[in-house]
Protein backbone atom coordinates (compact mmCIF):
# COMPACT_ATOMS: atom_id res chain seq x y z
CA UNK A 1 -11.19 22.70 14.99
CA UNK A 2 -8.49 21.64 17.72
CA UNK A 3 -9.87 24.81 19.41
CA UNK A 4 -13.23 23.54 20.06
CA UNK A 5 -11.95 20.41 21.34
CA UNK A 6 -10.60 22.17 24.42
CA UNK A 7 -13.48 23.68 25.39
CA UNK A 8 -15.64 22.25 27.53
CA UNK A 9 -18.87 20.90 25.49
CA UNK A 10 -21.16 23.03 27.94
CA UNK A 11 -19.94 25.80 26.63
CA UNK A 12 -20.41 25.22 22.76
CA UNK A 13 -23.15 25.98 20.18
CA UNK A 14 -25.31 23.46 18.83
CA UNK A 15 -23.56 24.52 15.67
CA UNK A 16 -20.01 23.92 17.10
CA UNK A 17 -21.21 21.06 19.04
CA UNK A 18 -22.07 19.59 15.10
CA UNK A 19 -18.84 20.51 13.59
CA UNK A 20 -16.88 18.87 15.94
CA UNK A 21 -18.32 16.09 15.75
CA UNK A 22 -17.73 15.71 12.64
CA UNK A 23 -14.57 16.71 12.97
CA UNK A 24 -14.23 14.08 15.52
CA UNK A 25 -15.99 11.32 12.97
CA UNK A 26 -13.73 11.84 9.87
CA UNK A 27 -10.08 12.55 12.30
CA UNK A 28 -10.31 10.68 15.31
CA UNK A 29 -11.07 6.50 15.77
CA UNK A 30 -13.96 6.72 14.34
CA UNK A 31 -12.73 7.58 11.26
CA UNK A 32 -11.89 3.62 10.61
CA UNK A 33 -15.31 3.11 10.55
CA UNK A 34 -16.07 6.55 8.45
CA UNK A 35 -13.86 5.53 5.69
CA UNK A 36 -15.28 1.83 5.92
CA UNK A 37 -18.76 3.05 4.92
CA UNK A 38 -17.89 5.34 2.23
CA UNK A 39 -15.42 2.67 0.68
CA UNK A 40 -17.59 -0.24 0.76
CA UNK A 41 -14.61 -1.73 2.54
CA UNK A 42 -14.60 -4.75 5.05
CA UNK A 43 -13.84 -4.47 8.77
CA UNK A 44 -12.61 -7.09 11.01
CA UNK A 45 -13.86 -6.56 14.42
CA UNK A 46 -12.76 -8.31 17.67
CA UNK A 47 -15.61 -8.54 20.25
CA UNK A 48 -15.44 -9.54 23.96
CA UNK A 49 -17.01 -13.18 23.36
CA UNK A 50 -13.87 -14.00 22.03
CA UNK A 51 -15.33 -14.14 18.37
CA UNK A 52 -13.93 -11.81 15.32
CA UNK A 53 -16.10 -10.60 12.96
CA UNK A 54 -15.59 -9.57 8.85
CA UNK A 55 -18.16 -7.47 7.77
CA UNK A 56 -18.92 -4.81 5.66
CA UNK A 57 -20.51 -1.49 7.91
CA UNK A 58 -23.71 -0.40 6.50
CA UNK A 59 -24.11 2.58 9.30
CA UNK A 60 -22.19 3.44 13.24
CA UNK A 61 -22.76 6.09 15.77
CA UNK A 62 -20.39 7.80 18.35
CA UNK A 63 -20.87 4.44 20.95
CA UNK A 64 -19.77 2.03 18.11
CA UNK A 65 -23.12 0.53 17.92
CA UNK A 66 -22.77 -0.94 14.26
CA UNK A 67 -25.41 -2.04 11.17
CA UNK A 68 -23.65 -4.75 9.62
CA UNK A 69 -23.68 -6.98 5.96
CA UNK A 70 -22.40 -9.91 4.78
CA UNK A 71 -21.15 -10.90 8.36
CA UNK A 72 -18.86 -13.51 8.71
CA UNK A 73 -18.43 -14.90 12.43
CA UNK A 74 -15.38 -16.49 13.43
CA UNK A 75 -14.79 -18.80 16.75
CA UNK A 76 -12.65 -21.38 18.12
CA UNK A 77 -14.64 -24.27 20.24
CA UNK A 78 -12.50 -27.18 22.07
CA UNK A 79 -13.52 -30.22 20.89
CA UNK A 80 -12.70 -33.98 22.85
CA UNK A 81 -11.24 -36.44 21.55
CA UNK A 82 -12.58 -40.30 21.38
CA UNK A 83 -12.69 -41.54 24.28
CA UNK A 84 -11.51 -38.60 26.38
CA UNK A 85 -8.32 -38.65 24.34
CA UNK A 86 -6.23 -35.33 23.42
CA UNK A 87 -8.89 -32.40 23.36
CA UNK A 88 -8.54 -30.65 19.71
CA UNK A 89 -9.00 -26.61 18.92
CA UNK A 90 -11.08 -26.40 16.17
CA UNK A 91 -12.42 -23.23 13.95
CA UNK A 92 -15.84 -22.34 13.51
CA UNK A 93 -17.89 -19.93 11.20
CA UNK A 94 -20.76 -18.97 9.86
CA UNK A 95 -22.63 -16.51 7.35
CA UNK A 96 -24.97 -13.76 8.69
CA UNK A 97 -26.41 -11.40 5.97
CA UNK A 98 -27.49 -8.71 8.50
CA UNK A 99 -26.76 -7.86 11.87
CA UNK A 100 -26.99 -5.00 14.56
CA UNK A 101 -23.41 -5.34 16.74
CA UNK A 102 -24.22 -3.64 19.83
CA UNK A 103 -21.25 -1.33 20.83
CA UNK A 104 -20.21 -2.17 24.20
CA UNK A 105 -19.03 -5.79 22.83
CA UNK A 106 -16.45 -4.15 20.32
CA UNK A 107 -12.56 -4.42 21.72
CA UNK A 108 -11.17 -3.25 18.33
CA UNK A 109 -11.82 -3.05 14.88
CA UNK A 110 -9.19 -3.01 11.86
CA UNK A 111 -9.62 -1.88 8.66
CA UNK A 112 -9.24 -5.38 5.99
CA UNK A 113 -8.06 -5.29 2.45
């Protein structure tokens, strides 16, 4: 399989250009989100808005575009104190049963326990 990875894609089969992709999909980064489907297993994902994400992934493609469950969204908001006092850091969530995570907002995603 590491042979067809050399070669430029131009020059491969539809056929090859299939089996190393899935090559690619159950070997390479991807393969967090592979296993995470197949196991049931949660994710915690890190997106560029500067919110994480636990989730379970329902479905993914090769751009990290993601179908997700049982979403919970996690923030930080600065909050002021009385009387423009000491602002405070506070944490945020909330539940969202279904959601489609658009790829090019994913920094990194971790496989949770």
């Amino acid at each position: 399989m590491a042979d067809l990875a050399r070669l430029p894609r131009s020059e491969l089969t539809p056929q090859d250009l299939a089996r190393l992709e899935e090559y690619e999909f159950n070997n390479g980064p991807l393969s967090v989100l592979q296993s995470a489907v197949q196991d049931h297993s949660p994710v915690l994902i890190s997106c560029r808005n500067n919110k994480k994400l636990l989730a379970r992934v329902k479905a993914f493609d090769r751009h990290s575009n993601m179908v997700l469950e049982n979403v919970k969204e996690m923030w930080t908001e600065t909050v002021k104190g009385p009387s423009g006092g000491k602002p405070k850091t506070v944490n945020r969530d909330r539940f969202i049963s279904k959601m489609f995570l658009r790829g090019d907002s994913v920094i990194l995603v971790l496989k949770s326990t």
